[in-house]
Protein backbone atom coordinates (compact mmCIF):
# COMPACT_ATOMS: atom_id res chain seq x y z
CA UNK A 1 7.40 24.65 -28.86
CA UNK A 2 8.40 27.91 -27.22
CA UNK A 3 11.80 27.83 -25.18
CA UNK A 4 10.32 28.26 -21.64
CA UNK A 5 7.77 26.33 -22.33
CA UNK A 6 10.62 23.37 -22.19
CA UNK A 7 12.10 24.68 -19.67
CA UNK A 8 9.44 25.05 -17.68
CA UNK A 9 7.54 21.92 -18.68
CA UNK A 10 9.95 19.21 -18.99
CA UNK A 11 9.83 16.83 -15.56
CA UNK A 12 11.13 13.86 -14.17
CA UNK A 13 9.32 10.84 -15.33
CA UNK A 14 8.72 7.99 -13.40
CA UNK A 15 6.78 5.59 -15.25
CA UNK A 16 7.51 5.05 -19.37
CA UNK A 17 5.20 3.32 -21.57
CA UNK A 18 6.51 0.07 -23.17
CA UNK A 19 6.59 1.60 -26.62
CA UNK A 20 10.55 1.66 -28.70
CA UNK A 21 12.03 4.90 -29.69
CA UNK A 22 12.45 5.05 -33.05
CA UNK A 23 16.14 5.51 -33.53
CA UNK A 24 15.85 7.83 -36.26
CA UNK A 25 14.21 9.69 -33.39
CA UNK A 26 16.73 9.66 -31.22
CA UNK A 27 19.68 10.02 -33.67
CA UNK A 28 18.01 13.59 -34.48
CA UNK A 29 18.34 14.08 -31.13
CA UNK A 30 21.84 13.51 -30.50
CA UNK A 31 22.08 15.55 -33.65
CA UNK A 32 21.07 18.94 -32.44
CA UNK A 33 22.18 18.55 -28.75
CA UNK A 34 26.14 18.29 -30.27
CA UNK A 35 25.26 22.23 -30.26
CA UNK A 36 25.78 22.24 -26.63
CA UNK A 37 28.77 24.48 -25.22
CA UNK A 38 31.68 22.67 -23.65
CA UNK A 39 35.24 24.43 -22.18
CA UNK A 40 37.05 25.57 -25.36
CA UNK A 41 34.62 23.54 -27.53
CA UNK A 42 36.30 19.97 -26.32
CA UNK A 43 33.10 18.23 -26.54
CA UNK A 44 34.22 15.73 -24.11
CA UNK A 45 30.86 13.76 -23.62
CA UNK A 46 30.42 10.17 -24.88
CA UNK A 47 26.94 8.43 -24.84
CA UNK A 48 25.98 4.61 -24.99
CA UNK A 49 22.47 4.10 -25.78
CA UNK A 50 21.08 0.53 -24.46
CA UNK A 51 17.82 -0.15 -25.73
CA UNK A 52 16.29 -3.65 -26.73
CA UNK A 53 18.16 -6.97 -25.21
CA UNK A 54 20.95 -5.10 -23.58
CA UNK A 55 18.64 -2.76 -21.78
CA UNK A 56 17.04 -5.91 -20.47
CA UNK A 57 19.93 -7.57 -19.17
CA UNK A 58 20.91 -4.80 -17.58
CA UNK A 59 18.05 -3.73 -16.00
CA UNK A 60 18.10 -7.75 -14.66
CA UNK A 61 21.63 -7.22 -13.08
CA UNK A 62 20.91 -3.87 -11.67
CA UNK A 63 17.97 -5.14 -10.02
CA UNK A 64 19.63 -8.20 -8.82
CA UNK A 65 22.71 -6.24 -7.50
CA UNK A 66 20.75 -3.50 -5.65
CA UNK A 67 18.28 -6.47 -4.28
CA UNK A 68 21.50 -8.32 -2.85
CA UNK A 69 22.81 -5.41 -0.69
CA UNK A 70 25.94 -5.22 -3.13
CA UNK A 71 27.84 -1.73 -2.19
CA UNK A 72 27.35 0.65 -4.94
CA UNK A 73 30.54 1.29 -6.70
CA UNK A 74 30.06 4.20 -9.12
CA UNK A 75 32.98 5.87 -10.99
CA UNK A 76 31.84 9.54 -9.53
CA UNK A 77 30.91 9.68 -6.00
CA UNK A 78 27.28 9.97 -4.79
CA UNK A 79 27.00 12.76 -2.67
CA UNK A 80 26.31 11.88 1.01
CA UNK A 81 25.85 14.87 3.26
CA UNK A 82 23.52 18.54 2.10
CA UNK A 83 23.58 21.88 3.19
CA UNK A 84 20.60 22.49 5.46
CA UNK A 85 18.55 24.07 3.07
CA UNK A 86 19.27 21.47 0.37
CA UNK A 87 18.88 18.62 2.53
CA UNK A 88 15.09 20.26 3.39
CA UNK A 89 14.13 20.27 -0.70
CA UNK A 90 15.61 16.69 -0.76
CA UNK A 91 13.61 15.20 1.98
CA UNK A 92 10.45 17.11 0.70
CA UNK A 93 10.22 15.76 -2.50
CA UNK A 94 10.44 12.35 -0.98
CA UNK A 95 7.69 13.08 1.08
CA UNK A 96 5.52 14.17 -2.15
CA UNK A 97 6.76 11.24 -3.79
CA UNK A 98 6.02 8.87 -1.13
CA UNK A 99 2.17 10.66 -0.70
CA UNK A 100 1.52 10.50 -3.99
CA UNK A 101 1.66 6.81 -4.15
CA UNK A 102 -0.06 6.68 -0.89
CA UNK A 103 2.58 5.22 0.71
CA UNK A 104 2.36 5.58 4.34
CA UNK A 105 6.29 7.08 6.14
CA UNK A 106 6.39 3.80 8.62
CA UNK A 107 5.60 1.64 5.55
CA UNK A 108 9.00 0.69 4.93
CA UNK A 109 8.31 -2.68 2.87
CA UNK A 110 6.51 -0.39 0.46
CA UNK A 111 9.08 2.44 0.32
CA UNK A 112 11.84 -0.58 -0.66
CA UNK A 113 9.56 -1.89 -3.23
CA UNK A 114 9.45 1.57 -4.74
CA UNK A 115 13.28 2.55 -4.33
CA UNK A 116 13.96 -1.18 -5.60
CA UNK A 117 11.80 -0.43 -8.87
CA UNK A 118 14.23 2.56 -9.57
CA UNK A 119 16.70 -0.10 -10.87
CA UNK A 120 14.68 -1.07 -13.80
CA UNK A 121 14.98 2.65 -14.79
CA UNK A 122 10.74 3.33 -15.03
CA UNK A 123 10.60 0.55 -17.49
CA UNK A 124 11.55 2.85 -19.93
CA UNK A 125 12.55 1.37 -23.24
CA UNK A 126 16.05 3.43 -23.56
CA UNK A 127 19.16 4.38 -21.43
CA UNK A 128 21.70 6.82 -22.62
CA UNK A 129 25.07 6.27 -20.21
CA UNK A 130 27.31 9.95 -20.20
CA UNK A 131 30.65 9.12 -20.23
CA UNK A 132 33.92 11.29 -19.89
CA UNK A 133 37.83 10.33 -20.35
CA UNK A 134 39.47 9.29 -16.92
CA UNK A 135 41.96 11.43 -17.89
CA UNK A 136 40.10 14.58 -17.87
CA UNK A 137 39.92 16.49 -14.50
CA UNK A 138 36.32 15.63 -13.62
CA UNK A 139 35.32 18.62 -12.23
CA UNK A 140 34.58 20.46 -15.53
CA UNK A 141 33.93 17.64 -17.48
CA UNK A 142 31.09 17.37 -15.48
CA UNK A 143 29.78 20.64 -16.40
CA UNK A 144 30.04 19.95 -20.01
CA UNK A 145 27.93 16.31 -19.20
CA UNK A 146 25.49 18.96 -17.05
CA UNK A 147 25.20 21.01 -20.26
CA UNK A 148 24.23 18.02 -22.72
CA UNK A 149 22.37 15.88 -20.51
CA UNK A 150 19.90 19.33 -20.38
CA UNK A 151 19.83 20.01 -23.76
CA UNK A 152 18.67 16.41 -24.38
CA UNK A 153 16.53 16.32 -21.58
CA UNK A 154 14.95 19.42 -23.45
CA UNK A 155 14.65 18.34 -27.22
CA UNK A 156 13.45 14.87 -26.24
CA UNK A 157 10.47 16.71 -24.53
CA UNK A 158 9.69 19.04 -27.77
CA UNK A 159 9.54 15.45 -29.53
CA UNK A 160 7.14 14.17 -26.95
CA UNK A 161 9.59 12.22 -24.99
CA UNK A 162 10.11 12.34 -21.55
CA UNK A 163 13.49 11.25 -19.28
CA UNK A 164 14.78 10.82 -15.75
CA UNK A 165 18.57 11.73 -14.94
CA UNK A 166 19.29 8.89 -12.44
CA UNK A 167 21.89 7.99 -10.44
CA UNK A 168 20.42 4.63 -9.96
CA UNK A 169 21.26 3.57 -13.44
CA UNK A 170 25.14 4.06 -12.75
CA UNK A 171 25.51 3.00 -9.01
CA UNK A 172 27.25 -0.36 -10.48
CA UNK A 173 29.38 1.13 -13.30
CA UNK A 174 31.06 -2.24 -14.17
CA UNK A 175 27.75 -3.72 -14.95
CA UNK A 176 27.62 -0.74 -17.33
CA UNK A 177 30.73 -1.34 -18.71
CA UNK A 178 30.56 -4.85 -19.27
CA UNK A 179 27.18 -5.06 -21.20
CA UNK A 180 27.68 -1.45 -22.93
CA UNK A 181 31.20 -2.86 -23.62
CA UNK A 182 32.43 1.19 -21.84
CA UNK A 183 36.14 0.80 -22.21
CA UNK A 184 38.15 1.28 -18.31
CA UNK A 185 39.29 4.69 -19.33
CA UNK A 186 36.28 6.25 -19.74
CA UNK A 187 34.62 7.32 -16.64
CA UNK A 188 30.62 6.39 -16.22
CA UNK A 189 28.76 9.92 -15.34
CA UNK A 190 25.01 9.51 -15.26
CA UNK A 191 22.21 7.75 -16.88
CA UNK A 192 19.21 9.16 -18.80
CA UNK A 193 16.37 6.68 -18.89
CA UNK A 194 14.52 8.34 -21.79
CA UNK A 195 11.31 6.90 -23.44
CA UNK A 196 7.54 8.14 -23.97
CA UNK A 197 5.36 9.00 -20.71
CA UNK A 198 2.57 7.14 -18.99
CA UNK A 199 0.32 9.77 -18.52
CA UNK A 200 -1.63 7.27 -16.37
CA UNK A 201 0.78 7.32 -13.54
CA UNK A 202 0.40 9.92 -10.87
CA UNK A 203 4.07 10.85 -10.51
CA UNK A 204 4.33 12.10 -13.62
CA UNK A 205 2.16 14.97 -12.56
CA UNK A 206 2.30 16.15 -9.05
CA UNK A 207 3.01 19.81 -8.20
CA UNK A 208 6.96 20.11 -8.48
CA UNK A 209 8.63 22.19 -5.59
CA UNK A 210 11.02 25.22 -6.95
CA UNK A 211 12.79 27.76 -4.56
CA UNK A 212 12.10 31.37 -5.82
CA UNK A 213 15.03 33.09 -7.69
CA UNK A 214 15.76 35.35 -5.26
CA UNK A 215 16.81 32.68 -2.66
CA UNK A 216 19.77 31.79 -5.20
CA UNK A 217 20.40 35.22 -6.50
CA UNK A 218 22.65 37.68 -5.29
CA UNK A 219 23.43 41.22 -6.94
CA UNK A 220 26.26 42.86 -6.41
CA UNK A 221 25.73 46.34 -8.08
């Protein structure tokens, strides 16, 4: 597969098939994206991969949590407030999303059903948690998870695979930690629900939104 043919063709997914990863599969993976760059080659990612029983459970919790109106307590802070512009990208792609599934704006039972499925991750088969030291200043760490999480994001999709970064699978991070077994001084980044795509399901293939580069470009010459 050609580079920007990745780049360009690797999505979101929103609905997995049932089917296991092998984890040969996914240990090749994990393999090739330790090529990633980092600050001074630090390498300070850490990744627990759920799958099977685990998975399960915590998919029950998360659920269970998010369906009892328990705050969301992640180790990094969710963003809360957008720049105009970025607030206008967010709230359209919610729109598509919701339209897609025919869900109707004033249809709020329907847009909580939907939002409450995000806890079981898709129903994909695997999770991959990004962790970083506590210790490490989290602003660059992060940009080291950034780099890794796309590199994965990319070779999974060469192999076929498909994933969804998510926030939603790290809102409760001491679920995480207690069925992953994360130790308290690592910090819980972001989830990667990872698995192979229904092509069935309609999200997986509407028309994806991208500003044009030269509304994020600038040259100074």
């Amino acid at each position: 597969m050609e580079l920007k043919e990745a780049v360009k063709g690797r999505r979101s997914i929103r609905k997995f098939k049932s089917d296991a990863v092998p984890r040969a599969v996914l240990e090749e993976i994990l393999a090739d994206a330790r090529w990633s760059p980092s600050w001074g080659n630090t390498q300070p990612w850490e990744f627990y991969v759920l799958t099977g029983r685990p998975l399960a459970e915590f998919k029950r919790q998360n659920y269970e949590k998010s369906l009892s109106g328990a705050l969301p307590s992640p180790d990094v802070p969710m963003p809360e407030k957008w720049p105009p512009a970025m607030k206008d990208r967010y709230g359209a792609l919610g729109r598509i999303v919701l339209e897609t599934l025919g869900i109707p704006r004033e249809d709020k039972e329907a847009r909580n059903r939907y939002y409450l499925g995000m806890t079981g991750l898709f129903d994909a088969p695997c999770l991959l948690v990004a962790c970083l030291p506590r210790e490490l200043r989290v602003e660059y760490g992060m940009l080291d998870i950034g780099l890794i999480t796309q590199t994965i994001c990319l070779l999974a999709y060469d192999r076929g695979l498909g994933t969804c970064i998510m926030a939603a699978a790290v809102v409760y991070a001491d679920l995480l930690r207690d069925i992953a077994g994360i130790p308290d001084d690592r910090r819980v980044v972001v989830g990667m629900a990872l698995g192979y795509p229904d092509e069935t399901y309609p999200l997986n293939h509407f028309t994806r939104p991208r500003a044009s580069w030269e509304e994020f470009t600038r040259w100074v010459e």
